[in-house]
N, C-alpha and C. Protein backbone atom coordinates (compact mmCIF):
# COMPACT_ATOMS: atom_id res chain seq x y z
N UNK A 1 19.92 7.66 4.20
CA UNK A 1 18.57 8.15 3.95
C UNK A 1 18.50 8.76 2.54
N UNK A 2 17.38 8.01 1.69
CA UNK A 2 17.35 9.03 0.19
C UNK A 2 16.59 9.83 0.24
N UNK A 3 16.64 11.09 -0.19
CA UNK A 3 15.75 12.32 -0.53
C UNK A 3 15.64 12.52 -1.86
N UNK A 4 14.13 12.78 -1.98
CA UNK A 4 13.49 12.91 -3.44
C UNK A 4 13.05 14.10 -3.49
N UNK A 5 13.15 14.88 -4.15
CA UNK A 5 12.45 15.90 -4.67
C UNK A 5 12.03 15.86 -6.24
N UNK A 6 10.93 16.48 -6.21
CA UNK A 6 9.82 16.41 -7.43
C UNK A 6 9.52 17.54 -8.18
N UNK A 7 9.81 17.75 -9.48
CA UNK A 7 9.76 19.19 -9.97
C UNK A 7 8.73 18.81 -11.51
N UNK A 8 8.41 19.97 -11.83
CA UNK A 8 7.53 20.05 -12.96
C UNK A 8 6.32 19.87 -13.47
N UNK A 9 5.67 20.19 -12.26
CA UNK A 9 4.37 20.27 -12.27
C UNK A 9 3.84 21.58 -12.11
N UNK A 10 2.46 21.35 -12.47
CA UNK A 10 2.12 22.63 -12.45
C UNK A 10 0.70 22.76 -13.90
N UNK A 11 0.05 23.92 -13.65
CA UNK A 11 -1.64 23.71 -14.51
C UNK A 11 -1.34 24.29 -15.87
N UNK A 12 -1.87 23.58 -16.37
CA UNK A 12 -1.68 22.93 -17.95
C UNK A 12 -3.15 22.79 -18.18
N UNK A 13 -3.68 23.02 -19.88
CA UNK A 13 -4.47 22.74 -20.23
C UNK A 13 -4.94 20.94 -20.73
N UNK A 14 -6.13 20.76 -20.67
CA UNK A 14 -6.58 19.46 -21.13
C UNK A 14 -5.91 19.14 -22.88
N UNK A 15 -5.20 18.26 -23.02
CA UNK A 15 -4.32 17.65 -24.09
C UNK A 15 -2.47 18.13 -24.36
N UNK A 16 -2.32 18.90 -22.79
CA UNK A 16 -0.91 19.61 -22.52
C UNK A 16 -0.27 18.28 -22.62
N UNK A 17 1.39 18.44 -22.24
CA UNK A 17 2.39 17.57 -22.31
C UNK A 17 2.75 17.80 -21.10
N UNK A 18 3.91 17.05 -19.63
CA UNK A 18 4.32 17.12 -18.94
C UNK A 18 5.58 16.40 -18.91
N UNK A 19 6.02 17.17 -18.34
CA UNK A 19 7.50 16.04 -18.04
C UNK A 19 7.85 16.53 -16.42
N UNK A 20 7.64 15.51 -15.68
CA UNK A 20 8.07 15.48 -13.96
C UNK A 20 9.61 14.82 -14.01
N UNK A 21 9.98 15.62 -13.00
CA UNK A 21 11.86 14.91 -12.84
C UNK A 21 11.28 14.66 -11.23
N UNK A 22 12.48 13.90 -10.79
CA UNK A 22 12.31 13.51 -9.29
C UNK A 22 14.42 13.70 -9.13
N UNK A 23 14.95 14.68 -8.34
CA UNK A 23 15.96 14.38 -8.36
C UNK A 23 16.43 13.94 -6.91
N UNK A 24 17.40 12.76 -6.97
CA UNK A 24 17.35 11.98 -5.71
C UNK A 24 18.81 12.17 -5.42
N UNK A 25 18.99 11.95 -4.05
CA UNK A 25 20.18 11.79 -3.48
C UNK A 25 20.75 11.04 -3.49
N UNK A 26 22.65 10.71 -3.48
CA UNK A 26 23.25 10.10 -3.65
C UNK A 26 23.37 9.41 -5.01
N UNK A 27 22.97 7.82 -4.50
CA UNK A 27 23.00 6.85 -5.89
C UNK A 27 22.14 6.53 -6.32
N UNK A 28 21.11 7.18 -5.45
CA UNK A 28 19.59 6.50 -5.61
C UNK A 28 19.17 5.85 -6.71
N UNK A 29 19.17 6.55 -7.51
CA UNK A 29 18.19 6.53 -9.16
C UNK A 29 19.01 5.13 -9.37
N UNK A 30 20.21 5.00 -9.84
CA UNK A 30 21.16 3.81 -10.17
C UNK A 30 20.98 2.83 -8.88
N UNK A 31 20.66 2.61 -7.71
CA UNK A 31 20.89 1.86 -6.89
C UNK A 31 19.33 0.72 -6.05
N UNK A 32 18.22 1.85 -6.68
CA UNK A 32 16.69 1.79 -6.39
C UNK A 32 16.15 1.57 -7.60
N UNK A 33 15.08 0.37 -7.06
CA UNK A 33 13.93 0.65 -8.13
C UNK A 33 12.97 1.73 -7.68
N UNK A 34 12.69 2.44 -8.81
CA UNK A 34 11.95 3.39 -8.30
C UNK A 34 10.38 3.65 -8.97
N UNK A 35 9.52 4.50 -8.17
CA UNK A 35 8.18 4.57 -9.22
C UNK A 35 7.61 5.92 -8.73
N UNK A 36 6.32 6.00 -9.65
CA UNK A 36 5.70 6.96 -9.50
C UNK A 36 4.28 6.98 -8.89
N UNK A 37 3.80 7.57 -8.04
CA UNK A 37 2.53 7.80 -7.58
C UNK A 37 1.79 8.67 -7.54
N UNK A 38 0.26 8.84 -7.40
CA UNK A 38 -0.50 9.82 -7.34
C UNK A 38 -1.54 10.39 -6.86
N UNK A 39 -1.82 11.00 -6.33
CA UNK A 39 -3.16 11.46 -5.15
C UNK A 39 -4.36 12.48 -5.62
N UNK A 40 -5.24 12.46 -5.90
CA UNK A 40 -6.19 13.12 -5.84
C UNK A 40 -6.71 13.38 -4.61
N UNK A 41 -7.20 14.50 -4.48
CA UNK A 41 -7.70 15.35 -3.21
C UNK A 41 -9.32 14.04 -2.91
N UNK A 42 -9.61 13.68 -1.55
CA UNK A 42 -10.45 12.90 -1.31
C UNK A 42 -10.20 11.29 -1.77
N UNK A 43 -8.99 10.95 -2.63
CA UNK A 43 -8.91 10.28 -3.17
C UNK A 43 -7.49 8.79 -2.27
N UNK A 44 -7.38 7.85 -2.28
CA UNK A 44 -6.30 6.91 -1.83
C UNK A 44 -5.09 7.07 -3.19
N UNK A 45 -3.70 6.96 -2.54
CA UNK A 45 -2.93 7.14 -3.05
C UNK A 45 -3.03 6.02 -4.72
N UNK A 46 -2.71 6.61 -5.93
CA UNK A 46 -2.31 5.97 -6.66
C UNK A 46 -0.84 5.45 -7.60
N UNK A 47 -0.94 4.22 -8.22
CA UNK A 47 0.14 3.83 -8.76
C UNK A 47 0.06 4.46 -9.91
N UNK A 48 1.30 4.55 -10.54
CA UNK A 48 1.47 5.52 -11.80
C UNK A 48 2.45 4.65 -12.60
N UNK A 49 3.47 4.26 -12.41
CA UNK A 49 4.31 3.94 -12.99
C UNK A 49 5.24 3.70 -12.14
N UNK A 50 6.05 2.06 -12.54
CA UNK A 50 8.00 1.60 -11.39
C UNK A 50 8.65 1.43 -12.69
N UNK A 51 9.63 1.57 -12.26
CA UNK A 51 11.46 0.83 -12.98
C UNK A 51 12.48 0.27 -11.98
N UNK A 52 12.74 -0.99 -12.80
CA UNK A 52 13.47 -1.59 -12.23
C UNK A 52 14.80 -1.15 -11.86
N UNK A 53 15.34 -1.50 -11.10
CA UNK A 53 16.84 -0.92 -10.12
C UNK A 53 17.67 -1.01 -11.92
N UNK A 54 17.67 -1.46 -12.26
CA UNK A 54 18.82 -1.57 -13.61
C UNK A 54 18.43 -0.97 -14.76
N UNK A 55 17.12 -0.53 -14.79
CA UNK A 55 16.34 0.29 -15.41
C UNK A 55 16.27 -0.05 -17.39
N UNK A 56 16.01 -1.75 -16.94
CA UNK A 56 16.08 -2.23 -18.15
C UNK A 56 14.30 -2.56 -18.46
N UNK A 57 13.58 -2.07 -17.02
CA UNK A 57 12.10 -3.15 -17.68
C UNK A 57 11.61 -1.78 -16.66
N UNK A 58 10.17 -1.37 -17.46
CA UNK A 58 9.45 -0.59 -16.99
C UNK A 58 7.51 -1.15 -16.93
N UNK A 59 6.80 -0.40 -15.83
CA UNK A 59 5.15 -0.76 -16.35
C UNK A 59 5.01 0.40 -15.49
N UNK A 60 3.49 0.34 -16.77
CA UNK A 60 2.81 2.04 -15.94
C UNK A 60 1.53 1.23 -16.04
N UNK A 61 0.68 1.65 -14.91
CA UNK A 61 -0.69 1.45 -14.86
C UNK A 61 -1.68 0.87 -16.12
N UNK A 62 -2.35 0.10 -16.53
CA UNK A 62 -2.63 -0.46 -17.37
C UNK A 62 -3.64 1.09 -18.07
N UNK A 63 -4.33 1.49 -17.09
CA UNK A 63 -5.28 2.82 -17.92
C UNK A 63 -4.21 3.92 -18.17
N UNK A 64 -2.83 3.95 -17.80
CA UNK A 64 -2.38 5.15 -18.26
C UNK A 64 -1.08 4.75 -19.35
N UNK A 65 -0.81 3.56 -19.71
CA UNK A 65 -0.07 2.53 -20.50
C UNK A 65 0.25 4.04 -21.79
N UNK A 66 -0.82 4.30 -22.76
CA UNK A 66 -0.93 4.81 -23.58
C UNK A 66 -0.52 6.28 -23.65
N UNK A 67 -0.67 7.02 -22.87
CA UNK A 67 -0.11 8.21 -22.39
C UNK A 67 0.84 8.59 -21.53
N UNK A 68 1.56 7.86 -20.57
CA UNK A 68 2.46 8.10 -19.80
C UNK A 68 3.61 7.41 -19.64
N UNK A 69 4.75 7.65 -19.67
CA UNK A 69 5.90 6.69 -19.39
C UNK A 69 6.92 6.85 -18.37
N UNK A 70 7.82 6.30 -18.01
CA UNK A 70 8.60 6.54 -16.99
C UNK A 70 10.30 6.11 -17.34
N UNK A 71 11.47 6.79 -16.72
CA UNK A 71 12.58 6.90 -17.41
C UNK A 71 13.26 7.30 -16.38
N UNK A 72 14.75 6.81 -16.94
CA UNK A 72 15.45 7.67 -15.43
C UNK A 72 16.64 7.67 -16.24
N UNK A 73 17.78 8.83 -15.78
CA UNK A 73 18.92 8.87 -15.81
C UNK A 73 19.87 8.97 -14.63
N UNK A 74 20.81 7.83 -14.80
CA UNK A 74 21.67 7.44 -13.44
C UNK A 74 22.46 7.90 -13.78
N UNK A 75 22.58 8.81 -14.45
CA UNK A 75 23.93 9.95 -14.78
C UNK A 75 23.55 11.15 -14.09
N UNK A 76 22.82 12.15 -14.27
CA UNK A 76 22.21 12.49 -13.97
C UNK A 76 20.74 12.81 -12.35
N UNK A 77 21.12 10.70 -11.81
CA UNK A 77 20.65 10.86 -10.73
C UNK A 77 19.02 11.28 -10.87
N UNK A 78 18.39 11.07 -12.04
CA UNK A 78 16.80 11.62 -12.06
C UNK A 78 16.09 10.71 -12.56
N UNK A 79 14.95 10.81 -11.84
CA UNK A 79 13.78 10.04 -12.20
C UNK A 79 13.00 10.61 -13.19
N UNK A 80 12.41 10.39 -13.89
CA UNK A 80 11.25 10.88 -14.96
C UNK A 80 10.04 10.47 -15.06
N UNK A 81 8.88 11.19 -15.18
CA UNK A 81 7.68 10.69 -15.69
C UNK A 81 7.17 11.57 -16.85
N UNK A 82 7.10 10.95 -17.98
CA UNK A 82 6.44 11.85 -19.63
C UNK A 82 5.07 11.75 -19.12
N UNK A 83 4.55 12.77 -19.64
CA UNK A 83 3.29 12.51 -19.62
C UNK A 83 2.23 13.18 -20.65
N UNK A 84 1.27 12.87 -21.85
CA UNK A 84 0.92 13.29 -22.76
C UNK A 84 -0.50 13.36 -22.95
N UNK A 85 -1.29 13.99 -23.85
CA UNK A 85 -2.68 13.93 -23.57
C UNK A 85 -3.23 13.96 -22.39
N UNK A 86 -2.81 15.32 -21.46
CA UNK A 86 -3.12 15.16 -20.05
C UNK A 86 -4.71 15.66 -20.35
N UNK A 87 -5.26 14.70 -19.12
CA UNK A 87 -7.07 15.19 -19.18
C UNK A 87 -6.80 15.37 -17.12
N UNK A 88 -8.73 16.31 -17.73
CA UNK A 88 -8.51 16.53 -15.84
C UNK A 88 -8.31 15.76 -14.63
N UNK A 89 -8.89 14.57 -15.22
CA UNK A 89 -8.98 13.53 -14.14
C UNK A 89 -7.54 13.04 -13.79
N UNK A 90 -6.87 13.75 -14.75
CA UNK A 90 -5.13 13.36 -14.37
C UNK A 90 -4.68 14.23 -13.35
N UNK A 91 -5.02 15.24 -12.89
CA UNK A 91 -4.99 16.75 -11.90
C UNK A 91 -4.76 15.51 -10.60
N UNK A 92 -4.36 15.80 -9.71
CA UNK A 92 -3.26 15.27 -8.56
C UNK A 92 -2.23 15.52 -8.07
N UNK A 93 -1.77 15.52 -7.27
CA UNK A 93 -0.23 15.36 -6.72
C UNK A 93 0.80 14.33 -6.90
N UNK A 94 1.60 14.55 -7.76
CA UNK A 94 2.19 13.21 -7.98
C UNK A 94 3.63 13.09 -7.03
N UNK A 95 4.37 11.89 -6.98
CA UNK A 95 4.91 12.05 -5.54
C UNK A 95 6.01 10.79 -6.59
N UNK A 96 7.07 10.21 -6.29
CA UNK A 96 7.84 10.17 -6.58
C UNK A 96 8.65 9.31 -5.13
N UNK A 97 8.92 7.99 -5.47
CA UNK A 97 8.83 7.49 -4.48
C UNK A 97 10.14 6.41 -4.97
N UNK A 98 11.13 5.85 -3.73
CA UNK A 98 12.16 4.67 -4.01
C UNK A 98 12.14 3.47 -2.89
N UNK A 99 12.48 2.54 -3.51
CA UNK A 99 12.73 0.83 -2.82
C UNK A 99 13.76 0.98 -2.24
N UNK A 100 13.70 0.18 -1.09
CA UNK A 100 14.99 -0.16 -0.26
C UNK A 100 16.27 -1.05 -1.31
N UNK A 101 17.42 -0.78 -1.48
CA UNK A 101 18.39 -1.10 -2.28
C UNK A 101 18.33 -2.45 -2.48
N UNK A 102 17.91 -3.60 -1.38
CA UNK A 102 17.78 -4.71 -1.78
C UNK A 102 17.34 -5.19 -2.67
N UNK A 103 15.56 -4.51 -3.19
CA UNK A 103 14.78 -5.02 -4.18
C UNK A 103 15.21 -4.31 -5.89
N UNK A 104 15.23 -5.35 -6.12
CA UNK A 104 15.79 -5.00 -7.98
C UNK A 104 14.45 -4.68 -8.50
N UNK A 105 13.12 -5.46 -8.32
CA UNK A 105 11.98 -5.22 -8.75
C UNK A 105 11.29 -3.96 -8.64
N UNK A 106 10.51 -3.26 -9.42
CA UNK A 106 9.84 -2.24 -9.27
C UNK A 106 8.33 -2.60 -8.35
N UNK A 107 7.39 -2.19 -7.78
CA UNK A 107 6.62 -2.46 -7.26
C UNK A 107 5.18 -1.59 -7.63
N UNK A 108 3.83 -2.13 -7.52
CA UNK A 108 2.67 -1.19 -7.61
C UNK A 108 2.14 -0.61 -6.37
N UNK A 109 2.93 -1.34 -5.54
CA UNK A 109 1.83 -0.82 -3.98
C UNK A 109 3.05 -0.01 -3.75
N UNK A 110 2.38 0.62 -3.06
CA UNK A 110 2.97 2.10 -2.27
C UNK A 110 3.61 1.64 -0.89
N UNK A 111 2.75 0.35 -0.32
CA UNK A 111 3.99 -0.28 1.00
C UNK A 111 5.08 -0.61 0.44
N UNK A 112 5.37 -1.19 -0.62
CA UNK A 112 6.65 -1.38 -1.25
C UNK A 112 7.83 -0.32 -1.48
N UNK A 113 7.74 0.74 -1.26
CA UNK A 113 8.65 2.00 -1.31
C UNK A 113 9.11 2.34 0.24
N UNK A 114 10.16 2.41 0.25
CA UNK A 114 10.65 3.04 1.58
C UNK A 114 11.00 4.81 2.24
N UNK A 115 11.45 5.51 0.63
CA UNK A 115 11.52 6.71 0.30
C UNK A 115 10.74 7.35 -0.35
N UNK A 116 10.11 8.71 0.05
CA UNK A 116 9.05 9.39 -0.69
C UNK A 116 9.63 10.83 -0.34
N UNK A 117 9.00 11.84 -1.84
CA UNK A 117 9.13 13.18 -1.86
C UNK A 117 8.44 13.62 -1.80
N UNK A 118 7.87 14.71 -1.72
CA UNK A 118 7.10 15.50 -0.91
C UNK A 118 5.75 15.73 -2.05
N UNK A 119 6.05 15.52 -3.35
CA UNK A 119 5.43 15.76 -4.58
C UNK A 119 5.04 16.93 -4.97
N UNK A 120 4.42 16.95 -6.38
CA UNK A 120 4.74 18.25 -7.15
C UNK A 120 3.04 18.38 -7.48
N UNK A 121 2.61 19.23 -7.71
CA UNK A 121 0.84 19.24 -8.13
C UNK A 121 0.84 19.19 -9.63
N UNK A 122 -0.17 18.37 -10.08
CA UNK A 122 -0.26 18.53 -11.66
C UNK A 122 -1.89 18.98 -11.56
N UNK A 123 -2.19 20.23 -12.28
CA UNK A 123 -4.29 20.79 -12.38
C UNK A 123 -3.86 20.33 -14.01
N UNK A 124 -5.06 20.13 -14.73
CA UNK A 124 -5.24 19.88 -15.79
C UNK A 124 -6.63 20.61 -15.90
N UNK A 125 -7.07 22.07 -16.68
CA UNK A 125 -7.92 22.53 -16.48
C UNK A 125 -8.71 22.47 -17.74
N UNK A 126 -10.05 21.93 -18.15
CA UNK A 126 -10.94 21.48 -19.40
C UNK A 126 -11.24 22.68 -19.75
């Protein structure tokens, strides 16, 4: 069973910087493709950003391409999401999520993940 936990969130002003870690159990980070997701209150879960199990090819959401990226260290065992020019509409729960070891591919849908953390809140206040 992998366990994720999600750190570094938290309210920040409109054009702040963020950096979210996700630190996972075991081999995870090196063994999973992994990604990022995100929830707004009233809102269906969203895609944020995957990396591939070998963590040679990354994609983030086509509207957040420009501001956000995603990274991991398998030394380390951590997932990453940068995140820059935060605006409010970025305010959510972001959650931090891994693939069953089989799939090398990263995925956009959220059925595609087998492991999820509990997530971290990001407010972005204007």
């Amino acid at each position: 069973q992998v366990q994720l936990v999600e750190s570094g969130g938290g309210l920040v002003q409109t054009g702040a910087s963020l950096r979210l870690s996700c630190a996972a159990s075991g081999r995870a980070v090196s063994d999973n493709a992994m990604g990022w997701f995100r929830q707004a209150p009233g809102k269906e879960r969203e895609f944020v950003a995957t990396i591939v199990r070998d963590g040679d090819a990354t994609y983030v959401a086509d509207s957040l391409q420009v501001r956000f990226s995603i990274s991991k260290d398998s030394a380390k065992n951590t997932l990453y999401l940068e995140m820059h020019n935060l605006k409010p509409e970025d305010s959510a729960v972001y959650y931090c999520a891994a693939r069953r070891e089989t799939y090398a591919l990263g995925s956009v849908s959220a059925d595609g993940y087998a492991y999820w953390g509990r997530g971290t809140q990001v407010t972005v206040s204007s």
